[in-house]
N, C-alpha and C. Protein backbone atom coordinates (compact mmCIF):
# COMPACT_ATOMS: atom_id res chain seq x y z
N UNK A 1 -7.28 145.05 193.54
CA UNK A 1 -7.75 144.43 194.75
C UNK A 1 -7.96 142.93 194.58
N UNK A 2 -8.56 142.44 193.18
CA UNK A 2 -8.22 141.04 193.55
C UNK A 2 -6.96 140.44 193.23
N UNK A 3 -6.31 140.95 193.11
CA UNK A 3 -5.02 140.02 193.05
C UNK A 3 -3.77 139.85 194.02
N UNK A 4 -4.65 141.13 195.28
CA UNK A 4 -3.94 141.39 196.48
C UNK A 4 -4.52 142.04 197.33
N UNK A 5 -3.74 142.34 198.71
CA UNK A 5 -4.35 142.68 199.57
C UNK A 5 -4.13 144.18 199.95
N UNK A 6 -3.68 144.74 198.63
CA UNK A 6 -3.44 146.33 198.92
C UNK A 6 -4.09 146.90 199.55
N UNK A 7 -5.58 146.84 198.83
CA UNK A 7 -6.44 147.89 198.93
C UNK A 7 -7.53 147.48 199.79
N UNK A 8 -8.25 146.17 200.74
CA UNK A 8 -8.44 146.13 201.74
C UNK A 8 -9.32 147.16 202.51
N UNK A 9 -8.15 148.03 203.01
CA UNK A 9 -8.73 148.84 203.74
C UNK A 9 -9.65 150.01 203.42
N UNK A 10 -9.12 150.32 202.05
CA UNK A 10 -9.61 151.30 200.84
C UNK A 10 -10.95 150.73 200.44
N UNK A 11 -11.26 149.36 200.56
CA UNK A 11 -12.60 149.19 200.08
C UNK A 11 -13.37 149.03 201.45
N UNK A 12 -12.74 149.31 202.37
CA UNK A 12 -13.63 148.57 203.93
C UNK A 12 -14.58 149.97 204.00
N UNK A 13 -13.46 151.44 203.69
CA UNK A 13 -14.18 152.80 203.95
C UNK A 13 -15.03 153.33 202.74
N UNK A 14 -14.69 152.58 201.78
CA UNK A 14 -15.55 152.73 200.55
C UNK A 14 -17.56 152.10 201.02
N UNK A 15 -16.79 150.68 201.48
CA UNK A 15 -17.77 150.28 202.25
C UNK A 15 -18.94 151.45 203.20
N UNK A 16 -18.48 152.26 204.23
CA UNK A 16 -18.68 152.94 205.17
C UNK A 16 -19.05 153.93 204.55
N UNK A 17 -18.32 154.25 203.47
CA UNK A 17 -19.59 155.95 202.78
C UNK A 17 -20.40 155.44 202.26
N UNK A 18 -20.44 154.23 201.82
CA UNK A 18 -21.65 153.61 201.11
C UNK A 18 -23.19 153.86 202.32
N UNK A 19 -22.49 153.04 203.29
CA UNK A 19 -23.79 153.34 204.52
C UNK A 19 -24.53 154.42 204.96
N UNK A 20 -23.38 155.27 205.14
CA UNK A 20 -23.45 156.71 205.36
C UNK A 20 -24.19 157.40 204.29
N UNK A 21 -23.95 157.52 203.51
CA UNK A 21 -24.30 158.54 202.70
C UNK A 21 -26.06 157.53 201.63
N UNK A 22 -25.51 156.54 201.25
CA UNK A 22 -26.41 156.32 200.68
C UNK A 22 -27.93 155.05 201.16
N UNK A 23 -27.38 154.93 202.02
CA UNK A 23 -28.48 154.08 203.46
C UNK A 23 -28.35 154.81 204.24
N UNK A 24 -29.02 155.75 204.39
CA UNK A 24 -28.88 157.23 205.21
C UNK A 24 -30.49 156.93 205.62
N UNK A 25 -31.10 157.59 205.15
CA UNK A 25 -32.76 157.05 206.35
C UNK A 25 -33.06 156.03 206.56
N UNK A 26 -33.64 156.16 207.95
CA UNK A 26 -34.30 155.36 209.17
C UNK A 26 -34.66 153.75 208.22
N UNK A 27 -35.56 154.05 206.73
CA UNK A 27 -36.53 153.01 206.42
C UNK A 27 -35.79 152.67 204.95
N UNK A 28 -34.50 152.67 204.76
CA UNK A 28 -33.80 152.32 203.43
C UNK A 28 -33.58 151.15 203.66
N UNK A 29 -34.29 150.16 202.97
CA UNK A 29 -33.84 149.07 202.86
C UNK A 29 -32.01 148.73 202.11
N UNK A 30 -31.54 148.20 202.99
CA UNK A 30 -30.11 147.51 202.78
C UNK A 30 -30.05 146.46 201.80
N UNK A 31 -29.90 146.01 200.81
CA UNK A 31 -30.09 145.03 199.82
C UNK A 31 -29.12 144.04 200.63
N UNK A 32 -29.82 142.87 200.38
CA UNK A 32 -29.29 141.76 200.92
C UNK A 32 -27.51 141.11 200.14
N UNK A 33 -27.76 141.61 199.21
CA UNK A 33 -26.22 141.40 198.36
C UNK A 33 -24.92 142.41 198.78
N UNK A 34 -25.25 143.14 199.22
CA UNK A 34 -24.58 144.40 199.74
C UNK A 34 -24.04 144.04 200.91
N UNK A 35 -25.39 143.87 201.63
CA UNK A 35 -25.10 143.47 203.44
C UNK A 35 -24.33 142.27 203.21
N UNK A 36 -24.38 141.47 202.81
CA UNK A 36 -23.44 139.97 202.61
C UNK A 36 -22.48 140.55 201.99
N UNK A 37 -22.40 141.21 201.35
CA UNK A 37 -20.55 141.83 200.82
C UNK A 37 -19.64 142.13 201.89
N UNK A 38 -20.40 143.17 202.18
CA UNK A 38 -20.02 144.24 203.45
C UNK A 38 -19.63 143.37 204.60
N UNK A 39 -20.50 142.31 204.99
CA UNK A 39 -20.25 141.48 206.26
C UNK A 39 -18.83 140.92 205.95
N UNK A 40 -18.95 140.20 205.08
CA UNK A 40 -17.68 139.24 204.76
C UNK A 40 -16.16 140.18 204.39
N UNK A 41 -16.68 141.06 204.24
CA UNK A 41 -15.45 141.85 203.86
C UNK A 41 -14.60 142.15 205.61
N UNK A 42 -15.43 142.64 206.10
CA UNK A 42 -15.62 143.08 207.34
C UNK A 42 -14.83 141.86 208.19
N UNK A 43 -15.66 140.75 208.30
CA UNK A 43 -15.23 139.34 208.96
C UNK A 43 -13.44 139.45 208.30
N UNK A 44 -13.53 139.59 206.86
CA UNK A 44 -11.93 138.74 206.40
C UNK A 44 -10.92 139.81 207.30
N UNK A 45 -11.12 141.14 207.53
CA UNK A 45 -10.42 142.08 207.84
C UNK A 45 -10.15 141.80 209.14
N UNK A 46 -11.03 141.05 209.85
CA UNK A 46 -11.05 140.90 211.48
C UNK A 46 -11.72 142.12 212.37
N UNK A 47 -12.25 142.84 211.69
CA UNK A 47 -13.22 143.97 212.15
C UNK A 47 -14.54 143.65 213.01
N UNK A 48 -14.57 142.64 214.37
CA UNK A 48 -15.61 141.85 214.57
C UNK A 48 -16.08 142.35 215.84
N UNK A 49 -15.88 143.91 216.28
CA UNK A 49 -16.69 144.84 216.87
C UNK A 49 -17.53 144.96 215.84
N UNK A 50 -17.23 145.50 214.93
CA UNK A 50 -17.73 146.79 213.63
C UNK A 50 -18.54 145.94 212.98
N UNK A 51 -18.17 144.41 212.90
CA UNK A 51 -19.61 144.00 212.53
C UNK A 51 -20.54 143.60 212.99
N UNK A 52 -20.22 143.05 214.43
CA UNK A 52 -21.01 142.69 215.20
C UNK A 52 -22.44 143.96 215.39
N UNK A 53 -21.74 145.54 215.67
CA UNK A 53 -22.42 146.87 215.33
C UNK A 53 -23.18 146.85 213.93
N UNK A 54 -22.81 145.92 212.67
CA UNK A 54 -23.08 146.54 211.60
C UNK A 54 -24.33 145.87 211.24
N UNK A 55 -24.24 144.19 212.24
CA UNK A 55 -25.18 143.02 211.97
C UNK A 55 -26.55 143.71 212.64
N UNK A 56 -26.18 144.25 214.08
CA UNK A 56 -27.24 145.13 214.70
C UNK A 56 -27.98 146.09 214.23
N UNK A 57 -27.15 146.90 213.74
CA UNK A 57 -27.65 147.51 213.03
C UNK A 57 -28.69 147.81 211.72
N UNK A 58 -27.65 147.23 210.79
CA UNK A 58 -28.24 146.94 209.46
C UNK A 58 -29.09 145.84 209.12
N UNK A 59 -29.18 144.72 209.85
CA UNK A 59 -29.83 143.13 209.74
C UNK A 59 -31.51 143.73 209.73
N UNK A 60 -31.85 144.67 210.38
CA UNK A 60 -33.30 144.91 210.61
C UNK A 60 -33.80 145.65 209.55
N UNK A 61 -32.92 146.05 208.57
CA UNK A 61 -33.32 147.05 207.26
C UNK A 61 -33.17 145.83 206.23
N UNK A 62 -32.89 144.63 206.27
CA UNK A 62 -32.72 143.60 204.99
C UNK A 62 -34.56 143.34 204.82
N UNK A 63 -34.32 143.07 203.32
CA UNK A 63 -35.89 142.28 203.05
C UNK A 63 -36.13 141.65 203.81
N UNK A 64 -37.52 141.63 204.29
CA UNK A 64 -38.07 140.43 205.49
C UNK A 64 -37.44 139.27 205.14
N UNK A 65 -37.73 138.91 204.00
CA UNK A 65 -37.43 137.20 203.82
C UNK A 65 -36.44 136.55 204.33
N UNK A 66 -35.09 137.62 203.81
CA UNK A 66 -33.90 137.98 204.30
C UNK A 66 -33.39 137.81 205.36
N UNK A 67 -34.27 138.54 206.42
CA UNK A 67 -33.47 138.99 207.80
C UNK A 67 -32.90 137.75 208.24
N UNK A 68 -34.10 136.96 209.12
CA UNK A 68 -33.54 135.76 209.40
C UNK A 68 -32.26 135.30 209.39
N UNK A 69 -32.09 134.66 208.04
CA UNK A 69 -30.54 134.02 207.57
C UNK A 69 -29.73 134.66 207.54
N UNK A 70 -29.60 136.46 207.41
CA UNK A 70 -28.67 136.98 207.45
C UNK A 70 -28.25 137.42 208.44
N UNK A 71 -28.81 137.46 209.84
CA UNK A 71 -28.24 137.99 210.96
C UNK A 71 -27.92 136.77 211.51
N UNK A 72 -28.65 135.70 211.43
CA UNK A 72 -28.42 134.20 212.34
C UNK A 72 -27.08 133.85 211.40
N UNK A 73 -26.75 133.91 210.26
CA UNK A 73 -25.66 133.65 209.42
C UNK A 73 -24.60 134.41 209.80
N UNK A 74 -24.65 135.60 210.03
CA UNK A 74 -23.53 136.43 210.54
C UNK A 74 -23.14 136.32 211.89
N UNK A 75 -24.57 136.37 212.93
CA UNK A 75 -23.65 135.86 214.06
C UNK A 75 -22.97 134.43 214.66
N UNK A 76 -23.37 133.42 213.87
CA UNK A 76 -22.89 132.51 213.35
C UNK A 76 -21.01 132.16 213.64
N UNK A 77 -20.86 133.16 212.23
CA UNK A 77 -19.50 133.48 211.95
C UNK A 77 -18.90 134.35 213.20
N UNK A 78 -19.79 134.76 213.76
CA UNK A 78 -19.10 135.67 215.33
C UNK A 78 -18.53 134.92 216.11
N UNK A 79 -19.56 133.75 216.23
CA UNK A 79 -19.42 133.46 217.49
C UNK A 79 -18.49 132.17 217.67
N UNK A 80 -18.02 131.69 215.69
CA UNK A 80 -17.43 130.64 215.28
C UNK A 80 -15.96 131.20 216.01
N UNK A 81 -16.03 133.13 215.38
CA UNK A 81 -14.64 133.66 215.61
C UNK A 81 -13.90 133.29 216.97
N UNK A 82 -15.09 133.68 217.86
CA UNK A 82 -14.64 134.02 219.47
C UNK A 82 -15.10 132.45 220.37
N UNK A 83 -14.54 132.05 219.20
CA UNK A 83 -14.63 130.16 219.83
C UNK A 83 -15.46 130.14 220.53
N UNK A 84 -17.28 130.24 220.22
CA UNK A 84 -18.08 130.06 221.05
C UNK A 84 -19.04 128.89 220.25
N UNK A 85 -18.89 127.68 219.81
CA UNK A 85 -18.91 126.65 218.91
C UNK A 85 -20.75 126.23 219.48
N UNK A 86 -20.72 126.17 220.67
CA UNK A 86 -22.46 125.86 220.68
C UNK A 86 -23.40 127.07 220.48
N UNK A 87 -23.00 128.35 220.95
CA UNK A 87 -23.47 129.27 220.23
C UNK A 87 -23.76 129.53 218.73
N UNK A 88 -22.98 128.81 218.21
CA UNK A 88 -22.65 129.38 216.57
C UNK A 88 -23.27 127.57 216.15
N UNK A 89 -23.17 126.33 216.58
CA UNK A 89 -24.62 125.20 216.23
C UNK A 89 -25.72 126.11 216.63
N UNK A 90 -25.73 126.47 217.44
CA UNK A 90 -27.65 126.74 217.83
C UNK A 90 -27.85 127.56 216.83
N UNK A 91 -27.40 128.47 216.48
CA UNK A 91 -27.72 129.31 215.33
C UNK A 91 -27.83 128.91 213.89
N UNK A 92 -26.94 127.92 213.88
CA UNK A 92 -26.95 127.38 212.40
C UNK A 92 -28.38 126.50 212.18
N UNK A 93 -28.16 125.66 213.25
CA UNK A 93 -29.42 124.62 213.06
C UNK A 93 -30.73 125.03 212.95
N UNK A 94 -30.89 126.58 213.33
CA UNK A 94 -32.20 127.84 212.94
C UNK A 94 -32.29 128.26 211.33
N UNK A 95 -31.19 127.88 210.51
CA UNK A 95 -31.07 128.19 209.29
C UNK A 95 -31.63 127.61 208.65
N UNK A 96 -32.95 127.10 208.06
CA UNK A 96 -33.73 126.48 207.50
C UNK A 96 -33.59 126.94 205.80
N UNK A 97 -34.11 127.66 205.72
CA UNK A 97 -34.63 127.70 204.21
C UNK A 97 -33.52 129.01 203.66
N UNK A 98 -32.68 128.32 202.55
CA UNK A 98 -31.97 129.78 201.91
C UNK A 98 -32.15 130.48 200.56
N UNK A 99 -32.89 131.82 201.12
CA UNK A 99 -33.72 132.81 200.35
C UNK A 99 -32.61 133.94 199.66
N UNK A 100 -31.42 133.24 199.79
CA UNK A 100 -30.23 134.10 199.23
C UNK A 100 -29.10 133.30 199.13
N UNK A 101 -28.95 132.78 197.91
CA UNK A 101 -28.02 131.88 196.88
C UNK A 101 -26.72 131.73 198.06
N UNK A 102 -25.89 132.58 198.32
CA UNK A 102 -24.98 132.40 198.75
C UNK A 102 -24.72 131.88 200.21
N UNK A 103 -26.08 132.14 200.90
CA UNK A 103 -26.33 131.14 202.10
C UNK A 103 -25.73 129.94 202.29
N UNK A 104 -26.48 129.48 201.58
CA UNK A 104 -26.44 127.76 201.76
C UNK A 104 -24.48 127.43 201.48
N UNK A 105 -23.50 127.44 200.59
CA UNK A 105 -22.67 127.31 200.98
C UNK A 105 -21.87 127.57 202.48
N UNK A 106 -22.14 128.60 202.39
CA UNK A 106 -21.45 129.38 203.35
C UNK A 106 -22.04 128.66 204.93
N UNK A 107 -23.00 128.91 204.86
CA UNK A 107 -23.34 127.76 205.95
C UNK A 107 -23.13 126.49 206.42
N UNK A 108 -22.85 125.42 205.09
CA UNK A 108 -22.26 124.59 204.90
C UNK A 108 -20.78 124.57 205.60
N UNK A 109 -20.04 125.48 204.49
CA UNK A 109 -18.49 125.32 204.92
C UNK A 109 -17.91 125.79 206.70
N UNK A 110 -19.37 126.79 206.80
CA UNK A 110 -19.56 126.87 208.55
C UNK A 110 -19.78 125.62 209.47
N UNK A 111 -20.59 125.24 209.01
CA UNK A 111 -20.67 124.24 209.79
C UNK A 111 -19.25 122.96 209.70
N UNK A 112 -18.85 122.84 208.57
CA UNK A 112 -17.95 122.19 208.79
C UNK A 112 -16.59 122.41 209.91
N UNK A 113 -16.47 123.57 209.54
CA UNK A 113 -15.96 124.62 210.36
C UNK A 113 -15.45 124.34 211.84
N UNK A 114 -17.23 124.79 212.06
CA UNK A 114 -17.26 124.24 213.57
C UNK A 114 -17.19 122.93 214.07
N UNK A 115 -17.74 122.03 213.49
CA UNK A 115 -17.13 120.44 213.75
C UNK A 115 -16.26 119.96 213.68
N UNK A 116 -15.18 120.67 212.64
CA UNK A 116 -13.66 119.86 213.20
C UNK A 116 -13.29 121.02 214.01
């Protein structure tokens, strides 16, 4: 898988039993490294019902600290998708403090993103 795009789809449903089966009750916290896997995997595939469902979903089971940046970060990238560019500033400029390493790039290269 990293050296191509074989398997893709094979890890998207790998993804999906993961949820299923093992974030199965109401009060399982979603680890924030996971949910940021899962999202981005999701986004590269163009799956942006399924995440938009997955951000809803799952964003409210991340560590408190968490939530925040990770749902305002993801819909972010939604709304970058569906060329909705002041939607996706207002959201960014809510991104204050990043309580998960991989934030802060990614937000970055978002925002660049959206400005050109």
């Amino acid at each position: 898988m990293f050296n191509g795009e074989e398997f893709h789809e094979e890890q998207f449903e790998i993804h999906n039993l993961y949820l299923k089966h093992v974030i199965k009750e109401k009060n399982d916290i979603i680890p924030v490294d996971a949910f940021f896997q899962i999202f981005s995997h999701s986004v590269f595939l163009c799956k942006f019902d399924w995440t938009l469902d997955f951000v809803n979903k799952f964003g409210k089971r991340l560590e408190t600290k968490f939530q925040n940046n990770a749902v305002n970060y993801s819909l972010d990238v939604i709304y970058y998708n569906d060329k909705e560019y002041d939607k996706a500033l207002k959201l960014l400029a809510s991104i204050k403090n990043f309580s998960y390493i991989h934030y802060k790039p990614s937000v970055k290269m978002l925002q660049m993103k959206v400005f050109f």
